[in-house]
N, C-alpha and C. Protein backbone atom coordinates (compact mmCIF):
# COMPACT_ATOMS: atom_id res chain seq x y z
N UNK A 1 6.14 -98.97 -5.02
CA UNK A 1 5.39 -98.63 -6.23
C UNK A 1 5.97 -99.41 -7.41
N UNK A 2 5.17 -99.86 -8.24
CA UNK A 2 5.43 -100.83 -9.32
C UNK A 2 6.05 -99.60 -10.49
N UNK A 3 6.68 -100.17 -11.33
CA UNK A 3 7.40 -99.44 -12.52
C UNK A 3 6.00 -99.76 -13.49
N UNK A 4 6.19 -99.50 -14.58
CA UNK A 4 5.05 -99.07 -15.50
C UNK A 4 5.46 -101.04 -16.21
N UNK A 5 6.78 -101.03 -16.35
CA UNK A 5 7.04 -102.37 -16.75
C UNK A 5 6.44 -103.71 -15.88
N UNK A 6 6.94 -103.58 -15.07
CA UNK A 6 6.55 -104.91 -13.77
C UNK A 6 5.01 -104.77 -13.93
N UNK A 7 4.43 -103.74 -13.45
CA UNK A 7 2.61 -103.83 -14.08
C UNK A 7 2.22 -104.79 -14.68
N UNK A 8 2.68 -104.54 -16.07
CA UNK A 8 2.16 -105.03 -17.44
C UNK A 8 2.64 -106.19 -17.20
N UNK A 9 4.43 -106.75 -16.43
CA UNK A 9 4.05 -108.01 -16.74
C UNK A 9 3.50 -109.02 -15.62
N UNK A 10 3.04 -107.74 -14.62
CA UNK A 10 1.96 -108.63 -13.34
C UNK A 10 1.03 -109.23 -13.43
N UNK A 11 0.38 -107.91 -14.77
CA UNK A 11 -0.62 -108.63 -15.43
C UNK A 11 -1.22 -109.20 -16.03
N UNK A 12 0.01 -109.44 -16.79
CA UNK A 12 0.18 -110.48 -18.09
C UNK A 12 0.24 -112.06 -16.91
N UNK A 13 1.20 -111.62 -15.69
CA UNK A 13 0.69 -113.03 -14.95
C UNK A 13 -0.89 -113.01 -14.76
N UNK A 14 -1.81 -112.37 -13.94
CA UNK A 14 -2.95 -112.30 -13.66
C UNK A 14 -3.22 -113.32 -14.67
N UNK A 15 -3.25 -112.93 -15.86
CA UNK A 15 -3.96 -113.69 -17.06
C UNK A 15 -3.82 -114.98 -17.21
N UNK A 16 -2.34 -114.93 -16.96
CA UNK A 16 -1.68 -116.41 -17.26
C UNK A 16 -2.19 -117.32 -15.92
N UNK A 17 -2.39 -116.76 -14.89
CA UNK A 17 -2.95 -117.62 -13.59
C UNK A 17 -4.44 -117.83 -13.59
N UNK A 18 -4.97 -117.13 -14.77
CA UNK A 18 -6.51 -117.19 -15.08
C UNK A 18 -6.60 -118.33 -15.91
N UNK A 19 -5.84 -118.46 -16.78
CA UNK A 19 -6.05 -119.15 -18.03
C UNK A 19 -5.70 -120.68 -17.45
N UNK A 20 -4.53 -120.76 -16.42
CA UNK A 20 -4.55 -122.04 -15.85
C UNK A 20 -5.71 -123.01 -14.65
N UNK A 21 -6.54 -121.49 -14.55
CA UNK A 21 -7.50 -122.15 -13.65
C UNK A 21 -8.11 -122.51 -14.77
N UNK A 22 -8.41 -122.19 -15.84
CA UNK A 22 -9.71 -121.94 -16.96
C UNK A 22 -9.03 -123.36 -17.89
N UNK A 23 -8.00 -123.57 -18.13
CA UNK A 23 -7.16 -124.96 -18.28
C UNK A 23 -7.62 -126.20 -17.96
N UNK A 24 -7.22 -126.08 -15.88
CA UNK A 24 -7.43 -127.07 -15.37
C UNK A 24 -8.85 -127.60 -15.13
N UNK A 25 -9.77 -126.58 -15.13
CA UNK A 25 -11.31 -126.97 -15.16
C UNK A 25 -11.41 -127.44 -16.58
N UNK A 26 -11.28 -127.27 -17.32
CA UNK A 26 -11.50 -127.88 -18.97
C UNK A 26 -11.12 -129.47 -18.86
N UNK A 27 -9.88 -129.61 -18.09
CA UNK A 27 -9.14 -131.08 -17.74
C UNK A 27 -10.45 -131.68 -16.99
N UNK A 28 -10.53 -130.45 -15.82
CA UNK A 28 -11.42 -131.54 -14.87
C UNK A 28 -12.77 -131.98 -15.91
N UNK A 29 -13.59 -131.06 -16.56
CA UNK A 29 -14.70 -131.61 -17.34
C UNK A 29 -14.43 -132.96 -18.17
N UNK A 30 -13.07 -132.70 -18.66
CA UNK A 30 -12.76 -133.97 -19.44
C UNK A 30 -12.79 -135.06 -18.90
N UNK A 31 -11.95 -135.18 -17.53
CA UNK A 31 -12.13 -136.09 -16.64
C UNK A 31 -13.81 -136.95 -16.34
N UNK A 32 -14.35 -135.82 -15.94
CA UNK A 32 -15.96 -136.10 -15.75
C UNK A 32 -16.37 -136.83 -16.46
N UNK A 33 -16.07 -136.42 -18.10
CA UNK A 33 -17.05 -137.16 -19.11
C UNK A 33 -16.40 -138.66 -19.31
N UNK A 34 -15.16 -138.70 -18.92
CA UNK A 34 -14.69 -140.33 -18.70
C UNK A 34 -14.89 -140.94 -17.42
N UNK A 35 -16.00 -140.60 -16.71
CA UNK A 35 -16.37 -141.29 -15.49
C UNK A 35 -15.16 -141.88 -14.70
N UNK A 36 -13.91 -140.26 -14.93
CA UNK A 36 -13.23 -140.74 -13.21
C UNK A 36 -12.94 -139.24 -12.60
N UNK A 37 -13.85 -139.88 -11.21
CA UNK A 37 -13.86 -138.58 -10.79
C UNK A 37 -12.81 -138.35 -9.70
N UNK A 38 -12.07 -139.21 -9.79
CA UNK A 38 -10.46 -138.52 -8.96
C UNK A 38 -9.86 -137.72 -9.98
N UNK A 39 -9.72 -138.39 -11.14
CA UNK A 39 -8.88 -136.94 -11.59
C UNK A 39 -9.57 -136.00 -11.88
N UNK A 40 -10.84 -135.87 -11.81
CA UNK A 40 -11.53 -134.93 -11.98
C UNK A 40 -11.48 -133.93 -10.46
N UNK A 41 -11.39 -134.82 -9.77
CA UNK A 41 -10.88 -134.42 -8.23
C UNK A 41 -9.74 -133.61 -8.06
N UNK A 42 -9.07 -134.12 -8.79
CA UNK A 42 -7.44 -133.37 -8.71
C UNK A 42 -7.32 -131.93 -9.22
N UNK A 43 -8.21 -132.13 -10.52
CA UNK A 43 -7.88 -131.02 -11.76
C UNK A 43 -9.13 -129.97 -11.17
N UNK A 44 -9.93 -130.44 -10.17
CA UNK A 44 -10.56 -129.45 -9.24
C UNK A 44 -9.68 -128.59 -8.10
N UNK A 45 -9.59 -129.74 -7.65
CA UNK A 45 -8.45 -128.72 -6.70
C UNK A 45 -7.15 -128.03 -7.27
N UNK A 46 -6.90 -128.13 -8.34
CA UNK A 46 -5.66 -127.71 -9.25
C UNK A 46 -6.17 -126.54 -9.72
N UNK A 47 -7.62 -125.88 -10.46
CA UNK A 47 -8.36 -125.23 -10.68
C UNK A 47 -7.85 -124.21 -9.17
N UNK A 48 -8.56 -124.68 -7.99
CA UNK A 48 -9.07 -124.03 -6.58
C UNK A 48 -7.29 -123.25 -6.91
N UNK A 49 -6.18 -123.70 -7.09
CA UNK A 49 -5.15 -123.63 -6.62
C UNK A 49 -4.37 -122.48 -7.57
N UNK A 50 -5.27 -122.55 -8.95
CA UNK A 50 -4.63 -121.78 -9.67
C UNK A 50 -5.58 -119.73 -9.13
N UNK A 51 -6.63 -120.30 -9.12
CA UNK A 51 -7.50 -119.08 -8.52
C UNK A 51 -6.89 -118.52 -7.49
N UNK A 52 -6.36 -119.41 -7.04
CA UNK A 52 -5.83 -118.46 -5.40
C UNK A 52 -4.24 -117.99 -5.78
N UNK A 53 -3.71 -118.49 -6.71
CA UNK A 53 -2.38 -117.45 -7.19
C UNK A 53 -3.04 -116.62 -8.03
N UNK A 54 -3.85 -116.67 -8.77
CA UNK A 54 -3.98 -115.20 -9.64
C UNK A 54 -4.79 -114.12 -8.75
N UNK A 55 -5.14 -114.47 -7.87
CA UNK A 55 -5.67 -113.51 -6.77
C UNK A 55 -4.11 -113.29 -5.73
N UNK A 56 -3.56 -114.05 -5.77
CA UNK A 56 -2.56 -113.13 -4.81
C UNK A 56 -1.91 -112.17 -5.60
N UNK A 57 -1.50 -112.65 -7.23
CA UNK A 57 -0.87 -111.54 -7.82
C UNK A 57 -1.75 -110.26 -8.17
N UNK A 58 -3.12 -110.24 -7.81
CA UNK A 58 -4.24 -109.38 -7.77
C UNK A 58 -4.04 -108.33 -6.58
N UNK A 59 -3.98 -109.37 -5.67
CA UNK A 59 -3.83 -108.39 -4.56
C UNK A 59 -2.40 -107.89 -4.22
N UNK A 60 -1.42 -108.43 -4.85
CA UNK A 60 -0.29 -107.84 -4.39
C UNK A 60 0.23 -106.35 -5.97
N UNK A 61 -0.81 -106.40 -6.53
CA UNK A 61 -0.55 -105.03 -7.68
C UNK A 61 -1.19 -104.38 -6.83
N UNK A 62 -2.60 -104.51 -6.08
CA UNK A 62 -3.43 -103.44 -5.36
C UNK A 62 -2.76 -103.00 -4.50
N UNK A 63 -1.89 -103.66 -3.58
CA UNK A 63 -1.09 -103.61 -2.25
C UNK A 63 -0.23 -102.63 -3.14
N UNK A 64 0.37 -102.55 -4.03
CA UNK A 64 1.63 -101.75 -4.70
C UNK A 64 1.19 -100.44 -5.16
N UNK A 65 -0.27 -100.38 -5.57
CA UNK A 65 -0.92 -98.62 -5.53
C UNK A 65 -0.61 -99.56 -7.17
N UNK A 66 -0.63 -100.38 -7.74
CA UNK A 66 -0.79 -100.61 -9.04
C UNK A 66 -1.68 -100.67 -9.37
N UNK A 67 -2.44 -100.61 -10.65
CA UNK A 67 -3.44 -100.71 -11.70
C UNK A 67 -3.70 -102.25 -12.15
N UNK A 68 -4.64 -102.86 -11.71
CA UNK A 68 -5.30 -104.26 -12.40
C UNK A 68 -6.11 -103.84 -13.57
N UNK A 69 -5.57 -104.54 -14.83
CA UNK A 69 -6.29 -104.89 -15.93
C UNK A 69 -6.39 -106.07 -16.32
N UNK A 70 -7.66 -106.24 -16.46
CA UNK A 70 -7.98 -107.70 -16.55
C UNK A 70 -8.16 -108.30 -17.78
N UNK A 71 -7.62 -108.79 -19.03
CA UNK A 71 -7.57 -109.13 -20.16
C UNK A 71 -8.87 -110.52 -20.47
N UNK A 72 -8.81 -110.72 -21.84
CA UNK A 72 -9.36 -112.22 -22.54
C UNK A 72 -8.89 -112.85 -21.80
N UNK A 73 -9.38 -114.46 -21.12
CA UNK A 73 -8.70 -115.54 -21.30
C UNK A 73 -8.67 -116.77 -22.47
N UNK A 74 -7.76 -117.25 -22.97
CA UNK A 74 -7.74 -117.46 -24.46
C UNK A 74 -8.71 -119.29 -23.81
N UNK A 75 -9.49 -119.75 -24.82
CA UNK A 75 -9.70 -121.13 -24.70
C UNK A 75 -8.94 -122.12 -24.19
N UNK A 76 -8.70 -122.49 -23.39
CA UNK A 76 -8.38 -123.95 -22.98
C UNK A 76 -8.33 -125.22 -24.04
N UNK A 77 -7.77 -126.23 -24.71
CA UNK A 77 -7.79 -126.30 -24.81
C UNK A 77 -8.77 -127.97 -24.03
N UNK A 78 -9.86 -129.08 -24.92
CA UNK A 78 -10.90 -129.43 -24.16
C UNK A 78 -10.48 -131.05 -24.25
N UNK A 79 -9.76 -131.78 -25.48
CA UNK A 79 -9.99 -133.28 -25.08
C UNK A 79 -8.62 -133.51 -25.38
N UNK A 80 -8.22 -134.62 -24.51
CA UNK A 80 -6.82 -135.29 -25.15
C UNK A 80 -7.23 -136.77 -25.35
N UNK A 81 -5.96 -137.84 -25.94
CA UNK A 81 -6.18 -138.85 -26.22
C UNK A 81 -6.31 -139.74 -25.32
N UNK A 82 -5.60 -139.01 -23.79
CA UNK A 82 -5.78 -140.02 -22.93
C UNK A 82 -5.23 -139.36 -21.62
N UNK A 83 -5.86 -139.91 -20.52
CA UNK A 83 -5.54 -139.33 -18.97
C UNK A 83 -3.99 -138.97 -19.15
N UNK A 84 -2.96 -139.76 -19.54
CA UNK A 84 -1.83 -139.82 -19.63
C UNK A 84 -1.36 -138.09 -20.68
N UNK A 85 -2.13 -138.41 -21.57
CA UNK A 85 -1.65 -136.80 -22.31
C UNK A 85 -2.04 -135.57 -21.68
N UNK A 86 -3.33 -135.94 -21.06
CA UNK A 86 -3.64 -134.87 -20.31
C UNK A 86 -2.57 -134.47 -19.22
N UNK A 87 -2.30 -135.32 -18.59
CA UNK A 87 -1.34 -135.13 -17.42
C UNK A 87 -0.05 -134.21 -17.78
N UNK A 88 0.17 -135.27 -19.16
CA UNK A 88 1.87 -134.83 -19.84
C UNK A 88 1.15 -133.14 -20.02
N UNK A 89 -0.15 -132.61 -20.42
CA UNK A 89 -0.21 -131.28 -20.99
C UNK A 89 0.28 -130.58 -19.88
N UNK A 90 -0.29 -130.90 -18.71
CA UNK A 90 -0.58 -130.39 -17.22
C UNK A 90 1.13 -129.92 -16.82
N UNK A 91 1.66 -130.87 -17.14
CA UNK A 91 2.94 -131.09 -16.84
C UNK A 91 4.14 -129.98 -17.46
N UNK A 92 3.30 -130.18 -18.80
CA UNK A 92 4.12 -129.14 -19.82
C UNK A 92 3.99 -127.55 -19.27
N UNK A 93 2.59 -127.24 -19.17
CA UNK A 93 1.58 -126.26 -18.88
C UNK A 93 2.91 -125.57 -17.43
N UNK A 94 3.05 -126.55 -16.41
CA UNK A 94 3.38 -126.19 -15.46
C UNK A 94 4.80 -125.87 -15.50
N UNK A 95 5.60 -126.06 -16.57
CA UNK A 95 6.77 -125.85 -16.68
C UNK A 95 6.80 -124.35 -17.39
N UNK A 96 6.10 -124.09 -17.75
CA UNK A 96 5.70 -123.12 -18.85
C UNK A 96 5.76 -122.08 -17.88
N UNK A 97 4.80 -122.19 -16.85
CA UNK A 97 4.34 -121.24 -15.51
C UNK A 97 5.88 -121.28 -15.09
N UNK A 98 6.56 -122.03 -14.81
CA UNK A 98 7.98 -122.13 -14.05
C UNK A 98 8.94 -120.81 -14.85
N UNK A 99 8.51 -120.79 -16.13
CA UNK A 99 9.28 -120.28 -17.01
C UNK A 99 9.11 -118.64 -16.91
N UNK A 100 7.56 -118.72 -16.58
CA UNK A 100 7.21 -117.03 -16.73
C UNK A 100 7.57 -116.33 -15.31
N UNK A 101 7.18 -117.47 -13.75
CA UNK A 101 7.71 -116.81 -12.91
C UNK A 101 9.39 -116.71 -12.85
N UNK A 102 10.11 -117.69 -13.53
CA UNK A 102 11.31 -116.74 -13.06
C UNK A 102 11.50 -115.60 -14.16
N UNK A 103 11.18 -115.48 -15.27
CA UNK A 103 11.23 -113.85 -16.10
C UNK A 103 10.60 -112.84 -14.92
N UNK A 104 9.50 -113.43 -14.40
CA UNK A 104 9.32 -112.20 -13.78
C UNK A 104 10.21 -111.53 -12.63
N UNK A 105 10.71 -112.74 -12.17
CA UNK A 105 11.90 -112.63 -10.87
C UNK A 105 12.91 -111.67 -11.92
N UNK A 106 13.43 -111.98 -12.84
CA UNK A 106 14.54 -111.56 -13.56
C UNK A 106 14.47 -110.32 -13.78
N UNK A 107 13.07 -109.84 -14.27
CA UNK A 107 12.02 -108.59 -14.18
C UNK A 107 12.24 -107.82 -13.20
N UNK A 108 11.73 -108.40 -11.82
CA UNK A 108 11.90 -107.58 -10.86
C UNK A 108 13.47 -107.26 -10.41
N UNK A 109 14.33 -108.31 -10.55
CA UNK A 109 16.05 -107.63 -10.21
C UNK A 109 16.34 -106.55 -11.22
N UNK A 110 15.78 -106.67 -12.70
CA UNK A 110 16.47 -105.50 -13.40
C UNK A 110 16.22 -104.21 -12.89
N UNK A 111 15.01 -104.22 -12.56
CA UNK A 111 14.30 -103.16 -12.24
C UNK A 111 14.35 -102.64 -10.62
N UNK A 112 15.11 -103.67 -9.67
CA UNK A 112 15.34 -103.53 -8.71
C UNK A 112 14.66 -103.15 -7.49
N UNK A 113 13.19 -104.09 -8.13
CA UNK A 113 11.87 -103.94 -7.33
C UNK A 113 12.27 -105.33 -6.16
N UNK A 114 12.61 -104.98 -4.77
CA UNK A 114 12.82 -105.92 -3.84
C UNK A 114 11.51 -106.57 -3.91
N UNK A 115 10.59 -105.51 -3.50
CA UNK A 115 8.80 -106.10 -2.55
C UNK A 115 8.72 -107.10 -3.76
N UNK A 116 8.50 -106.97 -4.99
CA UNK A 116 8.20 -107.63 -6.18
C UNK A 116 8.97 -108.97 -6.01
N UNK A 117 9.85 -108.64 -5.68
CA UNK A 117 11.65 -110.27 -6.00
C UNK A 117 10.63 -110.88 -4.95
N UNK A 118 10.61 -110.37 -3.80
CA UNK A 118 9.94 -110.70 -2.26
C UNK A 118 9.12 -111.64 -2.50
N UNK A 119 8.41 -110.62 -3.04
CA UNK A 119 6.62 -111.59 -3.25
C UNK A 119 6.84 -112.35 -4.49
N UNK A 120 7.56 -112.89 -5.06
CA UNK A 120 7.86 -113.96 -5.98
C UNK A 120 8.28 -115.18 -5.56
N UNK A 121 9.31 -115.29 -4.59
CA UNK A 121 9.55 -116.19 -3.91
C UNK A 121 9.04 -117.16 -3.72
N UNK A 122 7.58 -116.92 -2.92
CA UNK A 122 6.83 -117.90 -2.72
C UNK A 122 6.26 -118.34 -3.99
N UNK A 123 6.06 -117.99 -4.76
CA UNK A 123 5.81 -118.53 -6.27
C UNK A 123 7.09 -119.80 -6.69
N UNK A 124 8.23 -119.39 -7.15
CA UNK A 124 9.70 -119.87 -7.12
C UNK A 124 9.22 -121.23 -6.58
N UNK A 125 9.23 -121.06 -5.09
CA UNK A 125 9.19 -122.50 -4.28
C UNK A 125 7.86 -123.18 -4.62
N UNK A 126 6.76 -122.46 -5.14
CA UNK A 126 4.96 -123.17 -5.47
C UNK A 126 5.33 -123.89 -6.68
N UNK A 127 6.55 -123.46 -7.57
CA UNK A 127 6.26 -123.88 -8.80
C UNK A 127 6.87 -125.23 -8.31
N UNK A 128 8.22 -125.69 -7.72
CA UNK A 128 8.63 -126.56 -7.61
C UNK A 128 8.00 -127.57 -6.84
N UNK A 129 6.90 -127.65 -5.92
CA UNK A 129 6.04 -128.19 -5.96
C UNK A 129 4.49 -128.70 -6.83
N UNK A 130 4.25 -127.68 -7.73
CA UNK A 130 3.60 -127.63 -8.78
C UNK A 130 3.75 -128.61 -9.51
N UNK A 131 5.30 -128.48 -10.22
CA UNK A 131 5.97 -129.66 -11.10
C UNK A 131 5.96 -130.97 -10.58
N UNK A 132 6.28 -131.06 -9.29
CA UNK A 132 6.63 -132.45 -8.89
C UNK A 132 5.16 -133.00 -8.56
N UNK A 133 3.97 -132.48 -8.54
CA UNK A 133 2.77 -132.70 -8.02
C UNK A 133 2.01 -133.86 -9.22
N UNK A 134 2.67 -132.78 -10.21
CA UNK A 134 2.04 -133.51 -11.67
C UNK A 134 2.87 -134.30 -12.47
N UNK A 135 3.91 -133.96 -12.34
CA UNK A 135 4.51 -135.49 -12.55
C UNK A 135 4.51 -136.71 -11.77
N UNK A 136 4.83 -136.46 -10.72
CA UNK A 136 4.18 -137.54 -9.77
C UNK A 136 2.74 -138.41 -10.96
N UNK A 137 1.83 -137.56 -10.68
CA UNK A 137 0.97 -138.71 -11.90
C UNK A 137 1.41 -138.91 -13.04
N UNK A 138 2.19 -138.34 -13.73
CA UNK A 138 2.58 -138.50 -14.83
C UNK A 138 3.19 -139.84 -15.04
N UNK A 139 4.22 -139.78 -13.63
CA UNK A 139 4.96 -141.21 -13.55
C UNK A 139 4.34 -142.37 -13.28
N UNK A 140 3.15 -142.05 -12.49
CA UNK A 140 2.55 -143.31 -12.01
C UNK A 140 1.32 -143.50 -13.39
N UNK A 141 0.73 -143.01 -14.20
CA UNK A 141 0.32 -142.80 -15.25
C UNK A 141 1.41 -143.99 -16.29
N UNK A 142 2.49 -143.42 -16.14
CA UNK A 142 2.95 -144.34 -16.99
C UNK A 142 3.46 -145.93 -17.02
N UNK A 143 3.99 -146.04 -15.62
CA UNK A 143 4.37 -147.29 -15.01
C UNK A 143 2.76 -147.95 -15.25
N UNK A 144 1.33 -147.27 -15.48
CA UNK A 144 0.56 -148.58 -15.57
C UNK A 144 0.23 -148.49 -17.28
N UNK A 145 0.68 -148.04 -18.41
CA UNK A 145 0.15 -147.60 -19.38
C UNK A 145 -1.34 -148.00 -19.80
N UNK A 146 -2.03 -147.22 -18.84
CA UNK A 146 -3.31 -146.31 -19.01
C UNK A 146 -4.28 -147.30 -19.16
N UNK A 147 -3.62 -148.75 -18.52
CA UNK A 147 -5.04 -149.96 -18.34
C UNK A 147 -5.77 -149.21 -17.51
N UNK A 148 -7.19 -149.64 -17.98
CA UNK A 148 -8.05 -149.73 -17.13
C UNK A 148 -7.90 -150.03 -15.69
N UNK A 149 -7.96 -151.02 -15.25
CA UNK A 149 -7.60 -151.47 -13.92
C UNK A 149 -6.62 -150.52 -13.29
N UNK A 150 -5.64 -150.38 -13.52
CA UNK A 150 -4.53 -149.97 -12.99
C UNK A 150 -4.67 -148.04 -12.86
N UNK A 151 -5.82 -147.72 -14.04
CA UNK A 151 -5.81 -146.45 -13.95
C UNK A 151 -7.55 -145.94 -12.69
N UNK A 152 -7.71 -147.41 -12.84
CA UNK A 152 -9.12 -146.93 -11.85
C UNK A 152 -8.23 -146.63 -10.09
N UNK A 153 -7.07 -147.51 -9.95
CA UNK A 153 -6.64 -147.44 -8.78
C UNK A 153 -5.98 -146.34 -8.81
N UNK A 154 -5.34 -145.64 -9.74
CA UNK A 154 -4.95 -144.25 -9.44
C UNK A 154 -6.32 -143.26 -9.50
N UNK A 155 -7.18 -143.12 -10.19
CA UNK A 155 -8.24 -142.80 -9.30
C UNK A 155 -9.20 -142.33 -8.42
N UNK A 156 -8.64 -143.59 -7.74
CA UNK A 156 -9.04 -143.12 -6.55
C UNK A 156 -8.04 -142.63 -5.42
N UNK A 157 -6.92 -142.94 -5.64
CA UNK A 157 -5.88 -142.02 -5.01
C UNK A 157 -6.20 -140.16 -5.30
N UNK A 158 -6.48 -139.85 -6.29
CA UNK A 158 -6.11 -138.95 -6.88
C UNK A 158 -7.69 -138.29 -5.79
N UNK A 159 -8.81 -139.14 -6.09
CA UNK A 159 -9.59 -138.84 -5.12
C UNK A 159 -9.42 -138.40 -3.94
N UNK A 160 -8.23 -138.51 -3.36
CA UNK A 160 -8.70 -138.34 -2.13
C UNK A 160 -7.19 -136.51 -2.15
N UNK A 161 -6.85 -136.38 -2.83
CA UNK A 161 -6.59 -134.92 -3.01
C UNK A 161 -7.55 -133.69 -2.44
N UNK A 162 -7.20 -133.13 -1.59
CA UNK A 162 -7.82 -131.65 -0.85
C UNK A 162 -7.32 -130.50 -1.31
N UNK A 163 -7.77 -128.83 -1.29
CA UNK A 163 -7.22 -128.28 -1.53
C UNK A 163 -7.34 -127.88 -0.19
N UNK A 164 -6.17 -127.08 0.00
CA UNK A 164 -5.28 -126.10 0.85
C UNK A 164 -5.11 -125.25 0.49
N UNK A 165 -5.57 -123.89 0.99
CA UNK A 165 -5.59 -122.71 1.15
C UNK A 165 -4.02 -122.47 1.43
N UNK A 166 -3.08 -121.13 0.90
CA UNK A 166 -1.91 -121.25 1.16
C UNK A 166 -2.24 -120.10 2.61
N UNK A 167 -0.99 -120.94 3.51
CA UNK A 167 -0.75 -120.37 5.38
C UNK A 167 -0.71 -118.58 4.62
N UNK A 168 -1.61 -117.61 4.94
CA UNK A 168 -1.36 -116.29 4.95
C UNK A 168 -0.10 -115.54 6.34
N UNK A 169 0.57 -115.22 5.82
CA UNK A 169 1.85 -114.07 6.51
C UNK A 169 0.69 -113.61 7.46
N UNK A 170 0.94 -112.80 8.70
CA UNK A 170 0.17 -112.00 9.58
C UNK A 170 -0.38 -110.36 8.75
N UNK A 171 -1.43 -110.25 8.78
CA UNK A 171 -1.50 -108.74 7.80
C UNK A 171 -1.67 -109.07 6.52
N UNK A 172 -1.89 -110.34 6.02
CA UNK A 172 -2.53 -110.45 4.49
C UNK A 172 -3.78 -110.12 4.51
């Protein structure tokens, strides 16, 4: 059973895993309207990716006999100056997320909620792939500074990005 604290700040994640799907689709539109649809590709499946963590932290308050409240999600913010800032936002954005799941880890030891520490974990290790996902473009973003040419060939790399459903435990 969740403490009255861990709740509120489960669901303060919920929100925060809403607002990054609601983020990365704003990116992907941006993408669109600059006719490249790999990164529009990416910031789709980045979208797919953020939906499926704010649904696990959905289902793991329900699993706990906890209470889901579902708040505003605040605007997204819609144009940057360039694929490259966008990325750097993405980048920032994702460090940010790094920041709130370990409070919440920190959260759950004070409070000495194991299932909670438990089911964070896999978050912990998502973020550190998260980060390195988007910097990865970030870096290659910058090694071409944001020619044309050089940014059509990332691209289409970025094109060929899938999403992946995360492997469910037996009994999810």
């Amino acid at each position: 059973m969740l403490t009255k604290k861990m709740q509120n700040a489960l669901n303060d994640q919920i929100n925060a895993e809403f607002y990054s799907a609601y983020l990365y689709l704003s990116m992907q539109a941006y993408f669109q309207s600059l006719n490249l649809p790999g990164f529009a590709n990416w910031m789709s499946v980045q979208t797919r990716e953020e939906l499926t963590h704010a649904m696990k932290f959905y289902d793991f308050v329900n699993e706990c006999a906890g209470r889901v409240i579902l708040k505003a999600i605040n605007q997204p913010q819609t144009n940057w100056k360039s694929s490259l800032a966008a990325f750097e936002a993405a980048y920032k954005h994702e460090q940010m997320v790094t920041g709130r799941i370990s409070n919440l880890v920190n959260l759950a030891i004070k409070e000495k909620d194991h299932a909670t520490n438990s089911f964070l974990q896999w978050f912990v290790n998502e973020q550190v792939e998260e980060e390195a996902s988007v910097n990865d473009v970030v870096q290659k973003l910058k090694m071409t500074d944001d020619a044309p040419g050089r940014r059509f060939l990332i691209d289409r790399e970025l094109g060929h990005r899938v999403f992946t459903p995360p492997i469910q435990a037996e009994g999810e």
